[in-house]
Every structure is written in C-alpha cells, then in structure tokens.
PDB file of N, CA and C in Angstrom:
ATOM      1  N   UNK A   1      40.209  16.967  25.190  1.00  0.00           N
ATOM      2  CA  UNK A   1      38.935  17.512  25.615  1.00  0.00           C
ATOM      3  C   UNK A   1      37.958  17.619  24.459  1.00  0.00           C
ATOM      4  N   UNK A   2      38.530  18.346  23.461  1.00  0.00           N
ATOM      5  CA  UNK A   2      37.465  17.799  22.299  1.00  0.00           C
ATOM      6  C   UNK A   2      37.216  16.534  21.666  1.00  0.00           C
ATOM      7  N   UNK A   3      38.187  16.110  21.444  1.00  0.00           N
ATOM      8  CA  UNK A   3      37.170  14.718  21.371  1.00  0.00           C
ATOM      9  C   UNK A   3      36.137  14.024  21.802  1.00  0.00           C
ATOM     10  N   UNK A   4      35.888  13.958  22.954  1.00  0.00           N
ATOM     11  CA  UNK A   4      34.887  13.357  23.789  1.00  0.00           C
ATOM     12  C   UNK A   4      33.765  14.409  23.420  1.00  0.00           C
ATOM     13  N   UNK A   5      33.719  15.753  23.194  1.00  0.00           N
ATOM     14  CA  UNK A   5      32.747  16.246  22.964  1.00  0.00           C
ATOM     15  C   UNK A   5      32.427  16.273  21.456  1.00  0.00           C
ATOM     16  N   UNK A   6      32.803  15.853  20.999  1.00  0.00           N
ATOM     17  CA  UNK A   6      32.942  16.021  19.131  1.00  0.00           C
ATOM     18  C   UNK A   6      31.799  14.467  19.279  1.00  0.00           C
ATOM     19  N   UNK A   7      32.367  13.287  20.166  1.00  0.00           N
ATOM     20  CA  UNK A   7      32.008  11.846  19.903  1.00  0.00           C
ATOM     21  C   UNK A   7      30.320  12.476  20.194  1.00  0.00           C
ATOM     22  N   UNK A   8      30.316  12.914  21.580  1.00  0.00           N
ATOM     23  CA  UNK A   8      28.744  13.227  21.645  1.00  0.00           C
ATOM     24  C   UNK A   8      28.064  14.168  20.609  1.00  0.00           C
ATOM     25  N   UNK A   9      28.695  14.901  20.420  1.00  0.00           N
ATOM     26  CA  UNK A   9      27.527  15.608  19.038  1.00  0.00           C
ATOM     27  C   UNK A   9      27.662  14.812  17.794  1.00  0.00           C
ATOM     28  N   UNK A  10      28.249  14.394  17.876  1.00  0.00           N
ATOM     29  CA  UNK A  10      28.395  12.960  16.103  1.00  0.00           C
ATOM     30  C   UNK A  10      27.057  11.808  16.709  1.00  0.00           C
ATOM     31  N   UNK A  11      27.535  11.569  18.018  1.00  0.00           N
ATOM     32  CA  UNK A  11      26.179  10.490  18.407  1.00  0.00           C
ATOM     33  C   UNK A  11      24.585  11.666  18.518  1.00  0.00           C
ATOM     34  N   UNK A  12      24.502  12.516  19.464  1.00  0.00           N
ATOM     35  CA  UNK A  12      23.756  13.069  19.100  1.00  0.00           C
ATOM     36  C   UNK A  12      22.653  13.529  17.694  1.00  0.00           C
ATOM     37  N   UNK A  13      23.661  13.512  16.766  1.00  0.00           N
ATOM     38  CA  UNK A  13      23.340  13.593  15.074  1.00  0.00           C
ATOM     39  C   UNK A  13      22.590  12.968  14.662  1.00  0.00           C
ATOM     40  N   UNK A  14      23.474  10.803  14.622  1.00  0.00           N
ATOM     41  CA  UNK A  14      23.325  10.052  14.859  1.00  0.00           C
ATOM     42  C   UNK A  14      22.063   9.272  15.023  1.00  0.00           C
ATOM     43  N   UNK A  15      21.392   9.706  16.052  1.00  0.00           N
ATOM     44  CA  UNK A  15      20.405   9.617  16.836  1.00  0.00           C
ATOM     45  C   UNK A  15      19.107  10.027  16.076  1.00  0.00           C
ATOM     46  N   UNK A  16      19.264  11.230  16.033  1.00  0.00           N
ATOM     47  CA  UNK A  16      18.360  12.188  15.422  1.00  0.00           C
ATOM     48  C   UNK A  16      17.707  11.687  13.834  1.00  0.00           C
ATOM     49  N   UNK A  17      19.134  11.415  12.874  1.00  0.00           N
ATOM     50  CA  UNK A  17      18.971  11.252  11.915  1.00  0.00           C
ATOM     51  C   UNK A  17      18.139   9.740  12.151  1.00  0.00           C
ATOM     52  N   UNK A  18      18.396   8.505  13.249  1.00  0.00           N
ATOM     53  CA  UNK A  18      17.723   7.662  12.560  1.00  0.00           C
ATOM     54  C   UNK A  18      16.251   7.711  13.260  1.00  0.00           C
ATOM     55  N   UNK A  19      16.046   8.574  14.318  1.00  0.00           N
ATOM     56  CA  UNK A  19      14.577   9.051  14.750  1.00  0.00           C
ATOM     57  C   UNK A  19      13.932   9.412  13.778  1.00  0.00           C
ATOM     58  N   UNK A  20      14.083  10.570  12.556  1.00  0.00           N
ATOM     59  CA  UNK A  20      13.871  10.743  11.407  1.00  0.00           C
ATOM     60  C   UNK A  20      13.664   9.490  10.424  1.00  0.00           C
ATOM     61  N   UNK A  21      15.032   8.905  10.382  1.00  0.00           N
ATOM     62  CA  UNK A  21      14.434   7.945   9.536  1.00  0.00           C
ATOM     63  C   UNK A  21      13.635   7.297   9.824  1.00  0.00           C
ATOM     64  N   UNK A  22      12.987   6.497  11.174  1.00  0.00           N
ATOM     65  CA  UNK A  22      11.954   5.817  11.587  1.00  0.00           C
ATOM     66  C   UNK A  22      10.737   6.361  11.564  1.00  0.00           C
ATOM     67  N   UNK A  23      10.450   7.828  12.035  1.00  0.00           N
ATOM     68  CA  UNK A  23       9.625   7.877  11.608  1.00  0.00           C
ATOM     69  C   UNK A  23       9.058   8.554  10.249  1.00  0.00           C
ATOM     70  N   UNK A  24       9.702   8.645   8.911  1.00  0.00           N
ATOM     71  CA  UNK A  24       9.939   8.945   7.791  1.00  0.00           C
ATOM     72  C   UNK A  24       8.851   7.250   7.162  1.00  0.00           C
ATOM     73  N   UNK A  25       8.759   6.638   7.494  1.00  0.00           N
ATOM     74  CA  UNK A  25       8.058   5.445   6.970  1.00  0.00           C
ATOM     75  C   UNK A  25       7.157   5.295   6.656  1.00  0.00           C
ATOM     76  N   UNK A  26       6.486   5.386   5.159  1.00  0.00           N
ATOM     77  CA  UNK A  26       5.512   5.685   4.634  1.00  0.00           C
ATOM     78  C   UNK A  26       4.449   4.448   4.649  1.00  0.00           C
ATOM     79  N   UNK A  27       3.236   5.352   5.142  1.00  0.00           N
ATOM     80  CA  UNK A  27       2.375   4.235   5.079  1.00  0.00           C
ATOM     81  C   UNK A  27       2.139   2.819   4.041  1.00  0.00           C
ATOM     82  N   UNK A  28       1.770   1.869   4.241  1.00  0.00           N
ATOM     83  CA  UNK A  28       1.122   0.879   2.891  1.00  0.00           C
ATOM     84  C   UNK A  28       0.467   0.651   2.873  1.00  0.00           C
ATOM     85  N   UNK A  29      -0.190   0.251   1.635  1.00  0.00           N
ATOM     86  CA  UNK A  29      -1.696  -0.120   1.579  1.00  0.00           C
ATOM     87  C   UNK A  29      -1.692  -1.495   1.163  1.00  0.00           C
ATOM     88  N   UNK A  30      -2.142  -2.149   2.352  1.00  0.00           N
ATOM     89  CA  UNK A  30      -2.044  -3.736   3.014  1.00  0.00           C
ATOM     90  C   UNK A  30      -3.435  -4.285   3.202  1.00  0.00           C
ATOM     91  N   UNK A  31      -4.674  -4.004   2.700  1.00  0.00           N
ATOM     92  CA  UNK A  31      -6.046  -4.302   3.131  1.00  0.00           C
ATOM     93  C   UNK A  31      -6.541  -5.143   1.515  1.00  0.00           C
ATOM     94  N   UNK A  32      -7.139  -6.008   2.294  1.00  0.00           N
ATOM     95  CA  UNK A  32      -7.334  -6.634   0.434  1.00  0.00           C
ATOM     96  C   UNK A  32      -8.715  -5.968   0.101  1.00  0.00           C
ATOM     97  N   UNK A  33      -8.892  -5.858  -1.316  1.00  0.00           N
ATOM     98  CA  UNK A  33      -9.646  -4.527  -1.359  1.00  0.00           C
ATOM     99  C   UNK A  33     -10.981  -5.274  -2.008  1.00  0.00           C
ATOM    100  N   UNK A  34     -10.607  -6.394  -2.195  1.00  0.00           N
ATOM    101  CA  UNK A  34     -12.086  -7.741  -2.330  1.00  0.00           C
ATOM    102  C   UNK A  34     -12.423  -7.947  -0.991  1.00  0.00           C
ATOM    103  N   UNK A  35     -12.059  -8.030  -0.468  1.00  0.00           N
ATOM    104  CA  UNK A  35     -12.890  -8.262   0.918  1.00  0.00           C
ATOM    105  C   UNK A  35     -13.482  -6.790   1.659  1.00  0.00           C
ATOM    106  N   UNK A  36     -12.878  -5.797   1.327  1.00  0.00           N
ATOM    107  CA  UNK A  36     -12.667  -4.813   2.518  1.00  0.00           C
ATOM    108  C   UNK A  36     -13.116  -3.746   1.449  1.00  0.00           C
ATOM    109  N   UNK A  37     -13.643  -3.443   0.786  1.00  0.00           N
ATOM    110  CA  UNK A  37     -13.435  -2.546  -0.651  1.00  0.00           C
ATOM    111  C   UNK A  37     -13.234  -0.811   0.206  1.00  0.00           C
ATOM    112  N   UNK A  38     -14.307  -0.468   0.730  1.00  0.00           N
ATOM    113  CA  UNK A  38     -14.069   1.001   1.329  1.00  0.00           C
ATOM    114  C   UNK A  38     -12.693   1.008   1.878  1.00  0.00           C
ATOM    115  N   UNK A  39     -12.589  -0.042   3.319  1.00  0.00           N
ATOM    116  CA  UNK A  39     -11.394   0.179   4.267  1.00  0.00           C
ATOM    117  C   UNK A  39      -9.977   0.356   3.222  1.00  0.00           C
ATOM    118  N   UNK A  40     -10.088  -0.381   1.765  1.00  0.00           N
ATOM    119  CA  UNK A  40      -8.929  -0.228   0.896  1.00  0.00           C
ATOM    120  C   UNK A  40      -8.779   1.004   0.583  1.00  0.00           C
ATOM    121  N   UNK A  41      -9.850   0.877  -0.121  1.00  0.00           N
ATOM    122  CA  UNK A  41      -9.802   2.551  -0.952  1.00  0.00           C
ATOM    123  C   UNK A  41      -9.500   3.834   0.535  1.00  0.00           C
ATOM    124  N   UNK A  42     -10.085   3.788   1.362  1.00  0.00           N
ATOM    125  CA  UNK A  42      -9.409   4.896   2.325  1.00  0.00           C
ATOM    126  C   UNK A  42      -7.821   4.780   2.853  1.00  0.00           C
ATOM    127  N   UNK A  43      -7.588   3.429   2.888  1.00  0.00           N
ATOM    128  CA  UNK A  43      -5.846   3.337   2.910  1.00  0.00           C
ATOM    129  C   UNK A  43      -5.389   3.477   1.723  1.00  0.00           C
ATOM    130  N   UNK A  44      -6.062   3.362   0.649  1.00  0.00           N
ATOM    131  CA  UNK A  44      -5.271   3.850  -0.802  1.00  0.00           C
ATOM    132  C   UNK A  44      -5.154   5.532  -0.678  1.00  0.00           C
ATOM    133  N   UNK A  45      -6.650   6.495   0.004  1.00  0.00           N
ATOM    134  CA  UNK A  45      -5.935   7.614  -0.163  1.00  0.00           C
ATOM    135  C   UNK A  45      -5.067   8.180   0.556  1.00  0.00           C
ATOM    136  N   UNK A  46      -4.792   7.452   2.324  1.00  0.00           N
ATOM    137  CA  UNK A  46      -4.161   7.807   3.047  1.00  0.00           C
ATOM    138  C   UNK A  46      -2.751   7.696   2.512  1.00  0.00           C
ATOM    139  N   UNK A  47      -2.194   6.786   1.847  1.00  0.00           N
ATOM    140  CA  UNK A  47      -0.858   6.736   1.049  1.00  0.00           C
ATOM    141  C   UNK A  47      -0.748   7.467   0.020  1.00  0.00           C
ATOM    142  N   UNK A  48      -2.015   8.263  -0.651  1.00  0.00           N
ATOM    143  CA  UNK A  48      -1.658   9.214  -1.798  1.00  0.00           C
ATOM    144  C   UNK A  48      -1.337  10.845  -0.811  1.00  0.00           C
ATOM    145  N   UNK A  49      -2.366  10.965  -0.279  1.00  0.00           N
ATOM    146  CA  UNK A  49      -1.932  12.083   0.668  1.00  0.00           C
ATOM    147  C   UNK A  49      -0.339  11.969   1.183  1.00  0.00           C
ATOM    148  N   UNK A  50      -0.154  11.307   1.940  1.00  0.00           N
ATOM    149  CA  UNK A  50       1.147  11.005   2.654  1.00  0.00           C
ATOM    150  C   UNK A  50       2.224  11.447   1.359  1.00  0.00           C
ATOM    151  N   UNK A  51       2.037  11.275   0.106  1.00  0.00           N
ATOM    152  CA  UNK A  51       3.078  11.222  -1.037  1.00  0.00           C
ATOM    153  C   UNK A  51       2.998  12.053  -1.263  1.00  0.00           C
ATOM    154  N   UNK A  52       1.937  13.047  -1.463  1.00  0.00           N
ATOM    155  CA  UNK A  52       1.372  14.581  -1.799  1.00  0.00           C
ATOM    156  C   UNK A  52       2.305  15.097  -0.790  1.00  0.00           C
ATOM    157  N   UNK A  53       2.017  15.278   0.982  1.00  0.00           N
ATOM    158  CA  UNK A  53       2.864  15.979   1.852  1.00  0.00           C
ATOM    159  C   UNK A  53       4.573  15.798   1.541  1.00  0.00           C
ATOM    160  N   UNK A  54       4.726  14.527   0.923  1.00  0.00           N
ATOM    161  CA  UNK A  54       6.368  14.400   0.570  1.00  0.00           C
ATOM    162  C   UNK A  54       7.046  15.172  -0.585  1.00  0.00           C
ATOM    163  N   UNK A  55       6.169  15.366  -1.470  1.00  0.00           N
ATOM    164  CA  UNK A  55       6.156  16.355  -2.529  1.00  0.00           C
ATOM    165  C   UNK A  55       6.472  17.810  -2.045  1.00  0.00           C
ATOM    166  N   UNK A  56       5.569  18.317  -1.321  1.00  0.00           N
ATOM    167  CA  UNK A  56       5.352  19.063  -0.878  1.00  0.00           C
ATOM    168  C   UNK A  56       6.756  19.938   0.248  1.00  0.00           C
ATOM    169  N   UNK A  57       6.996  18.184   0.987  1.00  0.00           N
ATOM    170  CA  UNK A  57       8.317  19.159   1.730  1.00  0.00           C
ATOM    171  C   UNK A  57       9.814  18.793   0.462  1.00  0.00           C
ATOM    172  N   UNK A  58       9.286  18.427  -0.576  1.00  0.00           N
ATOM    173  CA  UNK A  58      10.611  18.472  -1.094  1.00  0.00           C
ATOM    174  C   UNK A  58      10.486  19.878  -1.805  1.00  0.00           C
ATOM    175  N   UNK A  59       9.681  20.331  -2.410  1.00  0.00           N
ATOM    176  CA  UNK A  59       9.230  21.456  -2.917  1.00  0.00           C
ATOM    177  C   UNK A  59       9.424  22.431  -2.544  1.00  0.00           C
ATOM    178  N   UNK A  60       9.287  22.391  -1.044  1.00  0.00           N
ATOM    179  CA  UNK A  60       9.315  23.715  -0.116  1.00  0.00           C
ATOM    180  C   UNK A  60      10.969  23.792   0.508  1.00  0.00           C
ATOM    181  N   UNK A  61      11.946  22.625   0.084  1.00  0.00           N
ATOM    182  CA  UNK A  61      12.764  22.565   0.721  1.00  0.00           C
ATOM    183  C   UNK A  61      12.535  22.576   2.486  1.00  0.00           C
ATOM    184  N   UNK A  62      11.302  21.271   3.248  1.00  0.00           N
ATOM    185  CA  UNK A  62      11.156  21.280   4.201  1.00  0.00           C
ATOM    186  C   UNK A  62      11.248  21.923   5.238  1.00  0.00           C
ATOM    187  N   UNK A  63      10.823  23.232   4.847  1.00  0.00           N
ATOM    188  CA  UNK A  63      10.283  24.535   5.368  1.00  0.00           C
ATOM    189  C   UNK A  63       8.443  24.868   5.663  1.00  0.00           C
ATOM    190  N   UNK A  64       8.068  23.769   6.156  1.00  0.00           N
ATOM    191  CA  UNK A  64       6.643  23.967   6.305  1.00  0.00           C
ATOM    192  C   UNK A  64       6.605  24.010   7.563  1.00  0.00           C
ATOM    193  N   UNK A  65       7.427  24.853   8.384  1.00  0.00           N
ATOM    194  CA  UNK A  65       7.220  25.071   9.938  1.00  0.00           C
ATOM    195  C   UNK A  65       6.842  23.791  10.193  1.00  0.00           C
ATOM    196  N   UNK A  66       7.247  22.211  10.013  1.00  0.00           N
ATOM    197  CA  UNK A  66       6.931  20.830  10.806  1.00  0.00           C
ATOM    198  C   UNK A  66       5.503  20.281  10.572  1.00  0.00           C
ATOM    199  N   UNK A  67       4.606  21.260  10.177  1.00  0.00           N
ATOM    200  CA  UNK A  67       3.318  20.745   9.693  1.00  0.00           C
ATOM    201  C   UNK A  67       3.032  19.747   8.615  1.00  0.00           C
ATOM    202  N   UNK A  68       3.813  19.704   7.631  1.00  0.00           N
ATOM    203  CA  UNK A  68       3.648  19.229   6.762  1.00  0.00           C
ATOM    204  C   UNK A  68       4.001  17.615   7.547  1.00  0.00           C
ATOM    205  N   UNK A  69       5.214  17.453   8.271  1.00  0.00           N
ATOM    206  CA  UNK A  69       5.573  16.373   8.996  1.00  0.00           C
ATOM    207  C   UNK A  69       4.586  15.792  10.050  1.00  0.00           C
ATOM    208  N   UNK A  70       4.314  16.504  10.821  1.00  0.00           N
ATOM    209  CA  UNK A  70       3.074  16.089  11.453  1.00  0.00           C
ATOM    210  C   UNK A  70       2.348  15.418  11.201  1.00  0.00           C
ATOM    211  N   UNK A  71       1.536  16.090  10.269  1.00  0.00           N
ATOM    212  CA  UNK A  71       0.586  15.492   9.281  1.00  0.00           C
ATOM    213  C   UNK A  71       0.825  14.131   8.502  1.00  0.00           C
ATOM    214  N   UNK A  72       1.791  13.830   8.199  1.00  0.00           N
ATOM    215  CA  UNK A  72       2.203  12.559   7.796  1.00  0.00           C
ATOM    216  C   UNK A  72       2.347  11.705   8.919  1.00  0.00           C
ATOM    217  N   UNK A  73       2.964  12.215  10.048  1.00  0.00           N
ATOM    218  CA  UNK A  73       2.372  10.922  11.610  1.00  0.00           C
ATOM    219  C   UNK A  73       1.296  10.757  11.619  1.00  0.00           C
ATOM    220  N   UNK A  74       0.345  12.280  11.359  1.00  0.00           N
ATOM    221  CA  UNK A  74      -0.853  11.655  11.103  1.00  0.00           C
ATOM    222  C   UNK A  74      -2.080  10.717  10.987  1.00  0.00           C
ATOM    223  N   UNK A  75      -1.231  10.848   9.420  1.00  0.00           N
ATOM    224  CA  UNK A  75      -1.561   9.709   8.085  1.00  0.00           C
ATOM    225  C   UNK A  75      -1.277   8.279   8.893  1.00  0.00           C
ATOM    226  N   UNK A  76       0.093   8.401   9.291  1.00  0.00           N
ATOM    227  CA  UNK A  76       0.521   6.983   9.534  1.00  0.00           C
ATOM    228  C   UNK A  76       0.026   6.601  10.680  1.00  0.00           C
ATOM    229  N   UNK A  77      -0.888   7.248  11.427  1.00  0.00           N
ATOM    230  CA  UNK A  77      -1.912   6.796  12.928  1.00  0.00           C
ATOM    231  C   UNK A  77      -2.870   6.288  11.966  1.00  0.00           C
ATOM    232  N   UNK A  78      -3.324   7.272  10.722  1.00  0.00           N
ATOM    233  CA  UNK A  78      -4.810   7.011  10.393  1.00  0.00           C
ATOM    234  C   UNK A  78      -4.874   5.616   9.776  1.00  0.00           C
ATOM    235  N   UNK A  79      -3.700   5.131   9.441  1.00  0.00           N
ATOM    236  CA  UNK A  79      -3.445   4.302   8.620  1.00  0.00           C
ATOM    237  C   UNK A  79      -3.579   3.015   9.318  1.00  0.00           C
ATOM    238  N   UNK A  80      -2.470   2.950  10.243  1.00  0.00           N
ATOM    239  CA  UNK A  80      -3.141   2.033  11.623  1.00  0.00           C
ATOM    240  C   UNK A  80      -4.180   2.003  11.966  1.00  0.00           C
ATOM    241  N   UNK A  81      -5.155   2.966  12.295  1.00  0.00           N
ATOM    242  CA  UNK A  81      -6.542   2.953  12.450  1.00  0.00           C
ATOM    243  C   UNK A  81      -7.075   1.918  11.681  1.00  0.00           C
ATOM    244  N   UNK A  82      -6.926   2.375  10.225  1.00  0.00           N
ATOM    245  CA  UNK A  82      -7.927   1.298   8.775  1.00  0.00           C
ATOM    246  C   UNK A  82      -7.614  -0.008   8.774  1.00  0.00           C
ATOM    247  N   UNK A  83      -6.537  -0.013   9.211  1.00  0.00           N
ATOM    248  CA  UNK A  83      -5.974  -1.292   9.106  1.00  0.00           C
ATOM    249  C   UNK A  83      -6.116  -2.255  10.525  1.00  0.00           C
ATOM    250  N   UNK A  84      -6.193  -1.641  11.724  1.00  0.00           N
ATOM    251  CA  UNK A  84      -6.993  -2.353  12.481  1.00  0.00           C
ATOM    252  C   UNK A  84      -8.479  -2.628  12.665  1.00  0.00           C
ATOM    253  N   UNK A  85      -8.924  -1.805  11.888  1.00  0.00           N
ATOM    254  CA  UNK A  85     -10.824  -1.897  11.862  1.00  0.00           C
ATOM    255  C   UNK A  85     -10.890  -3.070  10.374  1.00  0.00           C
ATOM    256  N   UNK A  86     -10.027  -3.365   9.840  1.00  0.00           N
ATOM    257  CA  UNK A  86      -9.750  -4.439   8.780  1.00  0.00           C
ATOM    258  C   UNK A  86      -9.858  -5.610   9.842  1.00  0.00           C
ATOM    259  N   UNK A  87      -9.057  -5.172  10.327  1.00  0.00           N
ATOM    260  CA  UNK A  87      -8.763  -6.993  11.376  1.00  0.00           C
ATOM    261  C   UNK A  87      -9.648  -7.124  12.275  1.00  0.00           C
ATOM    262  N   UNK A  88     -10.663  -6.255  12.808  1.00  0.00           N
ATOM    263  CA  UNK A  88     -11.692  -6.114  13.555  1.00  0.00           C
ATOM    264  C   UNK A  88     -12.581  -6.747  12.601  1.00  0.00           C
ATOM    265  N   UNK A  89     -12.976  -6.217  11.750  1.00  0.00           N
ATOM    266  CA  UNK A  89     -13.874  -7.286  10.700  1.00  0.00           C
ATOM    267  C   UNK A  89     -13.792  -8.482  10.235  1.00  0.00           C
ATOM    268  N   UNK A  90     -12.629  -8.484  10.185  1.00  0.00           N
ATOM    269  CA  UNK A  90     -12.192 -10.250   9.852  1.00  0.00           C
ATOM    270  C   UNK A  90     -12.383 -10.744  11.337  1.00  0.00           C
ATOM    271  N   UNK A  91     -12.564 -10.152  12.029  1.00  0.00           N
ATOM    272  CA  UNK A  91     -12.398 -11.353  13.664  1.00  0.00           C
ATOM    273  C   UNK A  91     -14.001 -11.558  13.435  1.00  0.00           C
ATOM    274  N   UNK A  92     -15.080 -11.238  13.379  1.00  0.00           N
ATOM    275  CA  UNK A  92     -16.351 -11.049  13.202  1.00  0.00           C
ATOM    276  C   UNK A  92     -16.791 -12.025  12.812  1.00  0.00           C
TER     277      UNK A  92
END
C-alpha cells in the first residue's frame, strides 16, 4: 500500500520541480542592437532586472512571499513583448 503512494508523491515532486525549472528560464537578449538600438537596450535591462530579482531570492533564501517570482514571469512576458515588436519592425 505504500508504495504506490510513495510512487505518486515522488512523481508529484517530480513534476513540480521541472514546472519550476521551466519556468526558471531567464530571459535573453536576442535583438541586434544596430538595427533596433532602443528595443536592445530595453531587453538588455529586462535581463539585468530579471538577475537583480535572482539575487534577490537567493539572498532572501526565496522567501519573498512569490513576488519576487512573479515578477520575473513578468520580465519574461516583457521580454517577449520587445522581441516581438523587433520582428514587427523588421516585417515593415
């Protein structure tokens, strides 16, 4: 009987940990910054921020009530954002 319940909380874990790791994926800064100079430089700070919040939950021992995490999905929406208004300009 325990086993089968041991297998589900090990998968459960499992799970979790690589939900975390996926979304743990730090933005990049992918915009060429001769063509695009602003759209760069704002994905350059969106990846310094993002590194700042990582600092931050290592610091705090990732105790920022989830905010600090948030905020880095954030980043990594805003980041998509710059980087599709990049490719919006190049279609132009």
């Amino acid at each position: 009987m325990k086993t089968p319940r041991f297998k589900l909380i090990l998968l459960a874990g499992v799970a979790a940990v690589a939900a975390c790791a996926a979304s743990a994926q730090m933005p990049v800064q992918d915009i060429d910054p001769m063509r695009h100079g602003n759209l760069a430089a704002a994905q350059r700070l969106v990846v310094q921020a993002f590194e700042k919040l990582s600092d931050a939950q290592f610091d705090n021992d990732s105790r920022l009530g989830g905010h600090a995490g948030r905020a880095k999905e954030l980043l990594r929406q805003a980041n998509e954002e710059i980087k599709l208004a990049a490719e919006a300009a190049n279609r132009r």
